[in-house]
Protein backbone atom coordinates (compact mmCIF):
# COMPACT_ATOMS: atom_id res chain seq x y z
CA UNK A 1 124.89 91.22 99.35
CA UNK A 2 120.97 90.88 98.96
CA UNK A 3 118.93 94.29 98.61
CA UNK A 4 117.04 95.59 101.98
CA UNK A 5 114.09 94.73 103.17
CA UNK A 6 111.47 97.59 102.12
CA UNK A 7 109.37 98.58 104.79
CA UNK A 8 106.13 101.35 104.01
CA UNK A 9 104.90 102.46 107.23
CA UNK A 10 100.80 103.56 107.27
CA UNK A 11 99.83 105.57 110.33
CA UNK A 12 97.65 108.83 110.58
CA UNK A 13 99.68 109.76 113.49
CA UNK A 14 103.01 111.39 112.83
CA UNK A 15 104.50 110.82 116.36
CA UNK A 16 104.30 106.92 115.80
CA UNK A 17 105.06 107.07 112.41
CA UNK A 18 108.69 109.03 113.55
CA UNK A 19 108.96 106.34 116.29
CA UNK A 20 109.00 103.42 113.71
CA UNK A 21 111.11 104.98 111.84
CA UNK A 22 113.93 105.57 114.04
CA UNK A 23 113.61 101.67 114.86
CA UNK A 24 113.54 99.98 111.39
CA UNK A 25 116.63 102.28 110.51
CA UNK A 26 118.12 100.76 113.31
CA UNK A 27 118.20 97.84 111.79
CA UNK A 28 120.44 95.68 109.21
CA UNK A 29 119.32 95.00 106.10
CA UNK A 30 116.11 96.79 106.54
CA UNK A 31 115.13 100.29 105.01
CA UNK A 32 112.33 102.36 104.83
CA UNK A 33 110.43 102.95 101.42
CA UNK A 34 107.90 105.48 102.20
CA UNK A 35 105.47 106.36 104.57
CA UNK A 36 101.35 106.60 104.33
CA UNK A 37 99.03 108.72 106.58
CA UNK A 38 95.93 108.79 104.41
CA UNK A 39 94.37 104.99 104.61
CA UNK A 40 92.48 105.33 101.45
CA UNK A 41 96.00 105.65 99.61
CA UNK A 42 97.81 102.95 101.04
CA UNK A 43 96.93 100.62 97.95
CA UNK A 44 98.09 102.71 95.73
CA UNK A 45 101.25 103.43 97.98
CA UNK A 46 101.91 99.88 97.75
CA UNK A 47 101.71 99.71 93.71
CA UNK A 48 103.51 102.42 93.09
CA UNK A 49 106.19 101.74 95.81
CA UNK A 50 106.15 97.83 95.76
CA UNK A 51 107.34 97.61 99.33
CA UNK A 52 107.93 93.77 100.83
CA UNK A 53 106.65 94.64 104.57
CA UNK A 54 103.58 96.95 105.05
CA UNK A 55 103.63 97.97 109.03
CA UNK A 56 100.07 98.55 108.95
CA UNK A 57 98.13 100.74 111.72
CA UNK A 58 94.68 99.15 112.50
CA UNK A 59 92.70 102.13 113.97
CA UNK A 60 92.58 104.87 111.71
CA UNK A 61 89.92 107.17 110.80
CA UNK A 62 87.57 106.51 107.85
CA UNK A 63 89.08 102.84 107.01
CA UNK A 64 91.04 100.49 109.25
CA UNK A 65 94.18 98.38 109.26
CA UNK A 66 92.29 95.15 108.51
CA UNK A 67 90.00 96.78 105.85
CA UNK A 68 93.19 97.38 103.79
CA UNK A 69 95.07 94.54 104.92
CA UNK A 70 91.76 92.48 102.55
CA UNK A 71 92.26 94.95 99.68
CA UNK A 72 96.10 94.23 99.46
CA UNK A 73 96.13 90.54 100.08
CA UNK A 74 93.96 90.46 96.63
CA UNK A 75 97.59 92.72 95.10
CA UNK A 76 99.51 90.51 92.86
CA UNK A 77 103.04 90.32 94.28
CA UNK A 78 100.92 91.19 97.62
CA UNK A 79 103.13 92.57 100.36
CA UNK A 80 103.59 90.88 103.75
CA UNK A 81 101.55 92.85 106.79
CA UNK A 82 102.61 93.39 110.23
CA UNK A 83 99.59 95.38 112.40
CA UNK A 84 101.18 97.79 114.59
CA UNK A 85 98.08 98.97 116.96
CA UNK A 86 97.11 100.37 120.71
CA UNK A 87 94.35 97.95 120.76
CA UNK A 88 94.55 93.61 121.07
CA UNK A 89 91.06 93.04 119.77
CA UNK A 90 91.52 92.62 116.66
CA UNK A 91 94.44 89.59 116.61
CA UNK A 92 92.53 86.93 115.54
CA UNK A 93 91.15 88.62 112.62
CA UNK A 94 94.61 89.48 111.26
CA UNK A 95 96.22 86.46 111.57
CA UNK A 96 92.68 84.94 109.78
CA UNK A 97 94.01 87.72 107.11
CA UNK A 98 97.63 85.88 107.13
CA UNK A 99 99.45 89.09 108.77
CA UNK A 100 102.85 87.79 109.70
CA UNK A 101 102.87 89.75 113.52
CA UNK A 102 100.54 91.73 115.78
CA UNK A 103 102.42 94.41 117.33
CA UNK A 104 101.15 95.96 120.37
CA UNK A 105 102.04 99.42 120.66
CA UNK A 106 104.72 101.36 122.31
CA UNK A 107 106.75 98.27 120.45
CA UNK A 108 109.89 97.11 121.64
CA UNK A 109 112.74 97.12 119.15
CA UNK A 110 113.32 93.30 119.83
CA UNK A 111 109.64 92.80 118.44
CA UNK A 112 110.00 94.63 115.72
CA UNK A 113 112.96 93.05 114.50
CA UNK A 114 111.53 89.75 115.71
CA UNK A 115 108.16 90.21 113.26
CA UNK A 116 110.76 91.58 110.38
CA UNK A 117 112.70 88.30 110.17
CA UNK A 118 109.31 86.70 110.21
CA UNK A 119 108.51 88.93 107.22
CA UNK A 120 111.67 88.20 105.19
CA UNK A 121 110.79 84.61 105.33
CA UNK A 122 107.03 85.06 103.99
CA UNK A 123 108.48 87.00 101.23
CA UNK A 124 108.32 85.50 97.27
CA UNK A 125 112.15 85.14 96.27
CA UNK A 126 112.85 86.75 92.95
CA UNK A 127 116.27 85.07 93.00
CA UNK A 128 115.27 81.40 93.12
CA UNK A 129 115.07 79.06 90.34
CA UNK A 130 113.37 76.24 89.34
CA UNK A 131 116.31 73.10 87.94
CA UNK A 132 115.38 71.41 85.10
CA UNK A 133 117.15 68.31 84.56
CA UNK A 134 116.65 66.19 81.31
CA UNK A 135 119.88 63.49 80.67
CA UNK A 136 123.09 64.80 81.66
CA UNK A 137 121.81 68.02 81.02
CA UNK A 138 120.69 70.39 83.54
CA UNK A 139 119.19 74.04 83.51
CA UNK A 140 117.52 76.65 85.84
CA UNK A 141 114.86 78.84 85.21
CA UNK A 142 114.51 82.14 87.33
CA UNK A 143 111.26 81.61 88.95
CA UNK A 144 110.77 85.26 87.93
CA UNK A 145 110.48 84.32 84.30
CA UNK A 146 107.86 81.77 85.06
CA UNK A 147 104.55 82.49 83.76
CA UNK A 148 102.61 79.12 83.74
CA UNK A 149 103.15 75.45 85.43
CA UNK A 150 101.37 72.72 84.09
CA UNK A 151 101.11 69.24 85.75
CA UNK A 152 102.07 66.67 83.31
CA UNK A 153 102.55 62.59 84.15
CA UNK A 154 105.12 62.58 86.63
CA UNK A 155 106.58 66.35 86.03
CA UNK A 156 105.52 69.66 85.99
CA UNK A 157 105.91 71.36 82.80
CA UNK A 158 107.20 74.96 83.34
CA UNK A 159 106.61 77.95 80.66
CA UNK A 160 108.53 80.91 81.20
CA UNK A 161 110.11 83.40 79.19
CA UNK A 162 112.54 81.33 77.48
CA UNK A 163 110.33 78.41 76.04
CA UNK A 164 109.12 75.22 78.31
CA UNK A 165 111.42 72.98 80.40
CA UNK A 166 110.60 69.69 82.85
CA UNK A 167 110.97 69.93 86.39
CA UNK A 168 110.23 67.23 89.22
CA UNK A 169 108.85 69.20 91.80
CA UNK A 170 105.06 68.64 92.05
CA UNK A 171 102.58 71.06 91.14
CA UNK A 172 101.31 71.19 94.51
CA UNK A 173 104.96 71.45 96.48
CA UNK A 174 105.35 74.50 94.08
CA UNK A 175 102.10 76.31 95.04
CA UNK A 176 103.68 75.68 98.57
CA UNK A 177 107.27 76.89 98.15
CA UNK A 178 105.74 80.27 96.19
CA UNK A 179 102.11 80.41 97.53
CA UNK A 180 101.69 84.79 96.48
CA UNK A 181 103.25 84.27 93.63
CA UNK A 182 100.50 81.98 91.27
CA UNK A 183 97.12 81.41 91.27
CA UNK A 184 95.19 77.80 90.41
CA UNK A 185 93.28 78.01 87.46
CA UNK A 186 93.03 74.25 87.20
CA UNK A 187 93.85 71.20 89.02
CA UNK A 188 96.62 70.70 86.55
CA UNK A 189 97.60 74.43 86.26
CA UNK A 190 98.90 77.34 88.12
CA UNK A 191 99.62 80.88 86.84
CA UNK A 192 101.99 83.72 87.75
CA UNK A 193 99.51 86.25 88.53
CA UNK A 194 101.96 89.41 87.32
CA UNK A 195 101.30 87.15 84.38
CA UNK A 196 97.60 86.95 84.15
CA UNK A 197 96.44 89.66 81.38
CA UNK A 198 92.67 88.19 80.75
CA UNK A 199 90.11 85.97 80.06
CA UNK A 200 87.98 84.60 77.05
CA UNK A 201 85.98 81.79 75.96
CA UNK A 202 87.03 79.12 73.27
CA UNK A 203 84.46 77.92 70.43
CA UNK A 204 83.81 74.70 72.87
CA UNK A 205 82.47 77.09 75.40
CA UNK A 206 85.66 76.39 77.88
CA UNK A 207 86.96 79.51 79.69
CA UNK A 208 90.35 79.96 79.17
CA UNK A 209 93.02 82.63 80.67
CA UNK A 210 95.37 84.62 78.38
CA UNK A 211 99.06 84.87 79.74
CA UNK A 212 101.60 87.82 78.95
CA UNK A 213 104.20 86.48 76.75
CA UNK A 214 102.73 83.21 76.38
CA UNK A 215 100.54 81.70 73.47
CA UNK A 216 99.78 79.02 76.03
CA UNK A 217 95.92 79.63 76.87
CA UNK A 218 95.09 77.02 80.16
CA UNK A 219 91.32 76.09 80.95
CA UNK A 220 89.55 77.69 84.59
CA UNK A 221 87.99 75.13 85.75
CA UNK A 222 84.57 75.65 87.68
CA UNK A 223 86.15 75.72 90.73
CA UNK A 224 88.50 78.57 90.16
CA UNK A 225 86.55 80.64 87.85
CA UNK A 226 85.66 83.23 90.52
CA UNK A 227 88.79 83.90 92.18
CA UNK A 228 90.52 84.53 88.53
CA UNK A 229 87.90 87.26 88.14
CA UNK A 230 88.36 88.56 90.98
CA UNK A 231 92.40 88.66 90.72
CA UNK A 232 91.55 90.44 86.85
CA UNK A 233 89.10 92.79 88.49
CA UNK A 234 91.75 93.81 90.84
CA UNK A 235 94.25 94.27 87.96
CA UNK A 236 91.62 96.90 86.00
């Protein structure tokens, strides 16, 4: 039996925030986590909780449903968002934000669960694996033990907790299948961001990242050089 959905509902108004809660525990295979009035705490809610749906408010006093909704898409292991609002306004700016729904309050229980299936299949699958097959001999790696993949002639070369293994899957059909769950440093590479733990600068001058658990040091390009600062300033 897989675990329940974990749902963190964030609204400074206690009435809806009861309401929402009397509809996701409704509902099979879905369970609330915790709840969040104060907007400048959902963040933190959301590290120390680690919820997989965020049913966000958007109109709340002092900062609003799609000001947050920016500050946790930056989250490694970000958590899908659902808005839940009074007001239609603001629909195209949270799907620009890659919200799963836009709920339009009172919501109807169909809707709800509706946007929550929607949810479950945005969510990063800590149960897959990746197969490695080399000869008549076959292995998978839990994707959650993956920590670099490196394009390499016709494979993808896969570094995880265990050592290295092959796989055939493209580099760029695996930043599709498990798009929150690395970041491109290179062309040829792509990290786990849980995994990211710096940055330095080889005697050549070449930026390189440093990986938890890995002596494997990939070159940023360029390209990608300011969005792996910005993921390690978010980590600070």
């Amino acid at each position: 039996m897989s675990a329940p959905q974990r749902v963190l509902i964030v609204d400074d108004e206690l009435p809806a925030t009861r309401r929402l809660e009397r509809m996701v525990a409704a509902l099979d295979g879905v369970a609330v986590c915790g709840f969040e009035h104060d907007p400048t705490q959902v963040v933190t809610k959301c590290r120390d909780l680690g919820p997989d749906v965020v049913l966000l408010d958007v109109e709340m006093p002092g900062l609003n449903g799609v000001d947050i909704a920016r500050q946790l898409r930056a989250m490694p292991a970000a958590p899908v968002v659902i808005f839940v609002t009074a007001f239609e306004q603001y629909a195209v700016e949270a799907f620009d934000l890659d919200a799963v729904d836009y709920l339009v309050k009172p919501v109807r229980s169909e809707r709800l669960e509706r946007a929550l299936e929607r949810a479950r299949e945005r969510q990063p699958d800590d149960n897959a694996t990746l197969v490695s097959r080399i000869g008549d001999r076959t292995m998978t790696v839990p994707i959650s033990d993956v920590c670099a993949l490196v394009a390499e002639d016709k494979y993808t070369v896969v570094h995880h907790a265990g050592g290295m293994a092959l796989v055939e899957d493209s580099l760029v059909r695996l930043e599709e299948r498990f798009p929150d769950r690395f970041i491109r440093v290179h062309r040829k590479a792509l990290v786990a961001k849980a995994s990211l733990r710096g940055m330095h600068r080889d005697a050549d001058g070449q930026e390189r990242v440093d990986i938890k658990g890995s002596k494997y040091c990939p070159p940023v390009s360029r390209r990608n050089l300011p969005a792996v600062r910005k993921l390690l300033l978010k980590k600070d």
